[in-house]
C-alpha atoms as a PDB file:
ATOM      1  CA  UNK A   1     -27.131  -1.289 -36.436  1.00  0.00           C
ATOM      2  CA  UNK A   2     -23.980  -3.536 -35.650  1.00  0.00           C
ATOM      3  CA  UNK A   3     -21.576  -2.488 -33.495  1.00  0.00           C
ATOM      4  CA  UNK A   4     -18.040  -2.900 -34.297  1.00  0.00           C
ATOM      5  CA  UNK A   5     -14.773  -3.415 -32.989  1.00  0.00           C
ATOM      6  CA  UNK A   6     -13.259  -0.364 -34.175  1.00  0.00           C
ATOM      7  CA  UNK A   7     -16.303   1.847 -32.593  1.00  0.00           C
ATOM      8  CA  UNK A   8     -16.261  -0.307 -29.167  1.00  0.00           C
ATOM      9  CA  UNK A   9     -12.325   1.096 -29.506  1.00  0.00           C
ATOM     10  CA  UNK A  10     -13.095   4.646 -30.636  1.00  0.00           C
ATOM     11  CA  UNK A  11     -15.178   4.729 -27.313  1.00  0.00           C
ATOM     12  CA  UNK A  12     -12.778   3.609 -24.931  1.00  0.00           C
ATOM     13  CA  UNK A  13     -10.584   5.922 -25.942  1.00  0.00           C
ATOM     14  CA  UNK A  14     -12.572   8.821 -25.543  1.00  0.00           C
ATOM     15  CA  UNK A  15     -13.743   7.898 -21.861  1.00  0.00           C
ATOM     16  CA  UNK A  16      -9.680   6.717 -21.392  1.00  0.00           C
ATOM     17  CA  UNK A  17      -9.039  11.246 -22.623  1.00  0.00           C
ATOM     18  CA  UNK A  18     -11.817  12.114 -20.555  1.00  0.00           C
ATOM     19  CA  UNK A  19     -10.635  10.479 -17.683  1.00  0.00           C
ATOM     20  CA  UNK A  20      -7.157  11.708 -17.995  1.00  0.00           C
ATOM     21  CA  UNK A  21      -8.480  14.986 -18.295  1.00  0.00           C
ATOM     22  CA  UNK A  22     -10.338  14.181 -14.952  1.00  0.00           C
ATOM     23  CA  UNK A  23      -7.039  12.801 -12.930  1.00  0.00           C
ATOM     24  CA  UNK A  24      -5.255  15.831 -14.609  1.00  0.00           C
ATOM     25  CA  UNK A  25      -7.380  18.234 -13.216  1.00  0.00           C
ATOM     26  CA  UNK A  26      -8.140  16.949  -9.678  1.00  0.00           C
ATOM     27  CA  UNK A  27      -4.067  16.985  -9.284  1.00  0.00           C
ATOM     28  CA  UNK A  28      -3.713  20.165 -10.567  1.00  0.00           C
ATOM     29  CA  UNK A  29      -5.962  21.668  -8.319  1.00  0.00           C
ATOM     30  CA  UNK A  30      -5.480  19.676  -5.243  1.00  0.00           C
ATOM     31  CA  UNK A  31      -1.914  21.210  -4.327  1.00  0.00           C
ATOM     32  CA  UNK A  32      -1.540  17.892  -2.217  1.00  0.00           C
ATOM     33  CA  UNK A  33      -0.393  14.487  -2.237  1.00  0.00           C
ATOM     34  CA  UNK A  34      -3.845  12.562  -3.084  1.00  0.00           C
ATOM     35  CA  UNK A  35      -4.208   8.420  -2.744  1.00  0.00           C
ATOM     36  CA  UNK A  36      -5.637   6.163  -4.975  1.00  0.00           C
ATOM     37  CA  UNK A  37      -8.150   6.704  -3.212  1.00  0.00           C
ATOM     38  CA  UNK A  38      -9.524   9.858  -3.051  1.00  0.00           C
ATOM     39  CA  UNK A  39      -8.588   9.553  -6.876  1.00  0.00           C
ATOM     40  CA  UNK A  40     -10.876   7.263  -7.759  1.00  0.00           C
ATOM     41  CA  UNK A  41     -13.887   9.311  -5.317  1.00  0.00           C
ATOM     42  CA  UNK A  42     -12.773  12.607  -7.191  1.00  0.00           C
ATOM     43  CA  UNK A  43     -12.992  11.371 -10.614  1.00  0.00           C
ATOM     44  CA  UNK A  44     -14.904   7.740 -10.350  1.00  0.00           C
ATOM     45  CA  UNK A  45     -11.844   6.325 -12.352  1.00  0.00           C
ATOM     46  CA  UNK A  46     -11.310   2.611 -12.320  1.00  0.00           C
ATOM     47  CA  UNK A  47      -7.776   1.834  -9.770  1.00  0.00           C
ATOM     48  CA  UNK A  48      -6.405  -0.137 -12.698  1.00  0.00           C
ATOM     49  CA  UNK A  49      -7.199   2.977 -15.275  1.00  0.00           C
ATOM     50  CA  UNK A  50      -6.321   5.562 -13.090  1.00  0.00           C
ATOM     51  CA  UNK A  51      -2.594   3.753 -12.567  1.00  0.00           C
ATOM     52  CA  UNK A  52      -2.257   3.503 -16.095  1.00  0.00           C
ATOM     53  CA  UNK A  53      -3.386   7.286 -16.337  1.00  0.00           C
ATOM     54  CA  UNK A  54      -1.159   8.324 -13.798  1.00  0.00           C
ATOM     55  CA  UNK A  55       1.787   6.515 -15.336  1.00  0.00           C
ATOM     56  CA  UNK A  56       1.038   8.285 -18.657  1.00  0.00           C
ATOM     57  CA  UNK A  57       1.037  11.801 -16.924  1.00  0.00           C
ATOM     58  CA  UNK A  58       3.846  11.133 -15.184  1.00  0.00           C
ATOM     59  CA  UNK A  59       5.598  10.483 -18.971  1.00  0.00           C
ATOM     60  CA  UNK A  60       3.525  13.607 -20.489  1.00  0.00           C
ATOM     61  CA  UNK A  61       5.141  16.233 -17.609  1.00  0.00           C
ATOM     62  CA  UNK A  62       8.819  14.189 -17.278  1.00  0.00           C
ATOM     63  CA  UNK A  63      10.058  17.115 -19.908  1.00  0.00           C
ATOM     64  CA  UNK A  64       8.142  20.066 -18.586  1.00  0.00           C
ATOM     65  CA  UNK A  65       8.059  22.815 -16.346  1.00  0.00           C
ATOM     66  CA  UNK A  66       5.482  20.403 -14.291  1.00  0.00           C
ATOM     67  CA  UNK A  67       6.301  17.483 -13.086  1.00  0.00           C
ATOM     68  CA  UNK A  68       4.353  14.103 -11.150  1.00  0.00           C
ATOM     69  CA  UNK A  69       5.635  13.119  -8.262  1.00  0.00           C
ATOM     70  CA  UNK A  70       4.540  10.239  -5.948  1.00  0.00           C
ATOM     71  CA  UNK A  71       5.479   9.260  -2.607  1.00  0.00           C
ATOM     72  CA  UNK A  72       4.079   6.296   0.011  1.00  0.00           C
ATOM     73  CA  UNK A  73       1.365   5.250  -3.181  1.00  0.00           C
ATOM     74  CA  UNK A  74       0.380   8.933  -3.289  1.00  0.00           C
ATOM     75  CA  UNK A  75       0.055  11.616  -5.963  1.00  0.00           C
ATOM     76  CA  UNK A  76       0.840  15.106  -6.515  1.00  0.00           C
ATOM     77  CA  UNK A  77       1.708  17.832  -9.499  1.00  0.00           C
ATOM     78  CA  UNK A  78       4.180  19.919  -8.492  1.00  0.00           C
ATOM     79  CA  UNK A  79       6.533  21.993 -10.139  1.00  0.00           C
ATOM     80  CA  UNK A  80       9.596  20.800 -11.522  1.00  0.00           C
ATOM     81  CA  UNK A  81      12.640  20.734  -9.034  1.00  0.00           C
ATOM     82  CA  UNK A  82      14.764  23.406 -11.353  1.00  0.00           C
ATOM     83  CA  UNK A  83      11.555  25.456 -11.266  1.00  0.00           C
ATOM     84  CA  UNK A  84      11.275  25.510  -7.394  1.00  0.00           C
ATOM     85  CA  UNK A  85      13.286  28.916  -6.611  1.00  0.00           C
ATOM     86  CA  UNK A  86      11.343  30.684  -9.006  1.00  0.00           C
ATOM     87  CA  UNK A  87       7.774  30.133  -8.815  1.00  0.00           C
ATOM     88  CA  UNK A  88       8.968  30.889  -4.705  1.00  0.00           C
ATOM     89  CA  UNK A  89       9.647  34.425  -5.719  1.00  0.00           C
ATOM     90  CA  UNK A  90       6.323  34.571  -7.876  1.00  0.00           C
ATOM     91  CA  UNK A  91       4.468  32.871  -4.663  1.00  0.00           C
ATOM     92  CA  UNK A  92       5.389  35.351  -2.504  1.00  0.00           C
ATOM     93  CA  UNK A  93       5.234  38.397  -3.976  1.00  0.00           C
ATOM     94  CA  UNK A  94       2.721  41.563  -3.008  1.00  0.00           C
ATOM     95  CA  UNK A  95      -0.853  40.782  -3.979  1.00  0.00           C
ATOM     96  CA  UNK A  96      -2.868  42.736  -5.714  1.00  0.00           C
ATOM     97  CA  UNK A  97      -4.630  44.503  -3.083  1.00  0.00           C
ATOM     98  CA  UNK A  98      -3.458  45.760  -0.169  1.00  0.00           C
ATOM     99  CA  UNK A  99      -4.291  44.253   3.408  1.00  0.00           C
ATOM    100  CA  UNK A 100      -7.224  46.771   4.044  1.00  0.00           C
ATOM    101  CA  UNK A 101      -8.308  46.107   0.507  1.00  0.00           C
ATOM    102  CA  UNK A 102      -8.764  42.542   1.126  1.00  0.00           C
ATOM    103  CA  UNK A 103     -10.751  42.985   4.465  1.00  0.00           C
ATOM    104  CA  UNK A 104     -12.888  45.270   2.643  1.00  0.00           C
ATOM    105  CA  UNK A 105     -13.153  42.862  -0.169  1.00  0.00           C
ATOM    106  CA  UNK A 106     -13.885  40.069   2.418  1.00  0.00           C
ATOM    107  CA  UNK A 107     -17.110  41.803   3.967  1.00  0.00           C
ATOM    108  CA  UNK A 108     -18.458  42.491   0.466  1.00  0.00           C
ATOM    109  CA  UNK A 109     -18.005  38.555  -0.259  1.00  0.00           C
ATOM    110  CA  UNK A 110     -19.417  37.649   2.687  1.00  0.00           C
ATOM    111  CA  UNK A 111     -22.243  40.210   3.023  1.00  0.00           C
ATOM    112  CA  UNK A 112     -23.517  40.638  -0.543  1.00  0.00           C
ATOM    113  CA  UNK A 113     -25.711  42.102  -2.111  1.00  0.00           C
ATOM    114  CA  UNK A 114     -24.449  45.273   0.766  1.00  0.00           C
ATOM    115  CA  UNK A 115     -24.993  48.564   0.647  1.00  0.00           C
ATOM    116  CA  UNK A 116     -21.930  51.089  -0.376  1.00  0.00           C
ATOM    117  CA  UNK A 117     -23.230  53.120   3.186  1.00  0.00           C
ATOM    118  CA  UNK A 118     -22.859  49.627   5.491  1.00  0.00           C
ATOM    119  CA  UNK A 119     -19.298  48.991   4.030  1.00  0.00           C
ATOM    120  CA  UNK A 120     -18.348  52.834   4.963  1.00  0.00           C
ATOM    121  CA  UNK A 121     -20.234  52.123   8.275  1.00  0.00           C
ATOM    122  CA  UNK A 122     -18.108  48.976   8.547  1.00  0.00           C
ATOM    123  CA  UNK A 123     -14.566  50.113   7.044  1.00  0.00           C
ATOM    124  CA  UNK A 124     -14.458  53.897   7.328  1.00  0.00           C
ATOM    125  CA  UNK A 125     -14.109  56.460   4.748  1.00  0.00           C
ATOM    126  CA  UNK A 126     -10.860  54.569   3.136  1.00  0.00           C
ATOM    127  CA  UNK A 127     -13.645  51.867   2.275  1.00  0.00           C
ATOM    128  CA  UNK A 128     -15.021  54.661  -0.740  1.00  0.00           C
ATOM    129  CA  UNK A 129     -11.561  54.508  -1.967  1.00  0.00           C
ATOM    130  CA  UNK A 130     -11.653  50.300  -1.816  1.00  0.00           C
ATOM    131  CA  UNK A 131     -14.768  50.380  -3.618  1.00  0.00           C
ATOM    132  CA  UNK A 132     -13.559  52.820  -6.360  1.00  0.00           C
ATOM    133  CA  UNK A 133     -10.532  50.572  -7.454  1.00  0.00           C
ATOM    134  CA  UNK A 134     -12.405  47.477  -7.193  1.00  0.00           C
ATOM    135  CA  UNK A 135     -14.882  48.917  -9.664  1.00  0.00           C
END
């Protein structure tokens, strides 16, 4: 079977989409400026890909909602400047459980599989009500 120069292509492209995909993701979840670096740990890019790949994201988001941003050789997705007030507001509005919700929540996550009794031991008798809207 001979290999040829159109399939040695086809596959760098699709490790090239799959490593965008992997720089993509590791900045979107970061929520930090990230180096070089700790890009090419996270996603085991090549430094001379993983410029190119950031310089092509940074094009892909320039129009969006999203935006790249670097600073001192460092990465980051952020939102968009014009975007900034609003996703504040979103940010810091009420969550969807209450305070004593989430410390009931917390005890469950950290002391599963629990018994409904412990958690009432734990909590109280507002824990039965916790329980009945997480359910």
């Amino acid at each position: 079977m001979e290999i040829s120069r159109e399939s040695i292509e086809e596959v760098d492209q699709v490790a090239e989409i799959e490593s965008t995909r992997k720089v993509e993701a590791a900045l979107f979840i970061a929520g930090r400026y990230l180096s070089i670096q700790e890009l090419v740990s996270l996603t085991d890019v090549n430094p001379i890909l993983l410029k190119k790949i950031l310089e092509d994201l940074s094009d892909k988001y320039s129009n969006s909602g999203i935006e790249l941003v670097q600073q001192n050789n460092m990465w980051k997705m952020d939102v968009a400047q014009e975007y900034v007030g609003m996703v504040n507001r979103l940010a810091t509005g009420s969550s969807e459980f209450s305070r004593a919700e989430q410390e009931t929540l917390a005890i469950i996550a950290y002391k599963q599989p629990i018994k409904q009794s412990v958690i009432i031991k734990i909590r109280g008798n507002k824990a039965y009500d916790h329980i009945k809207k997480f359910v």
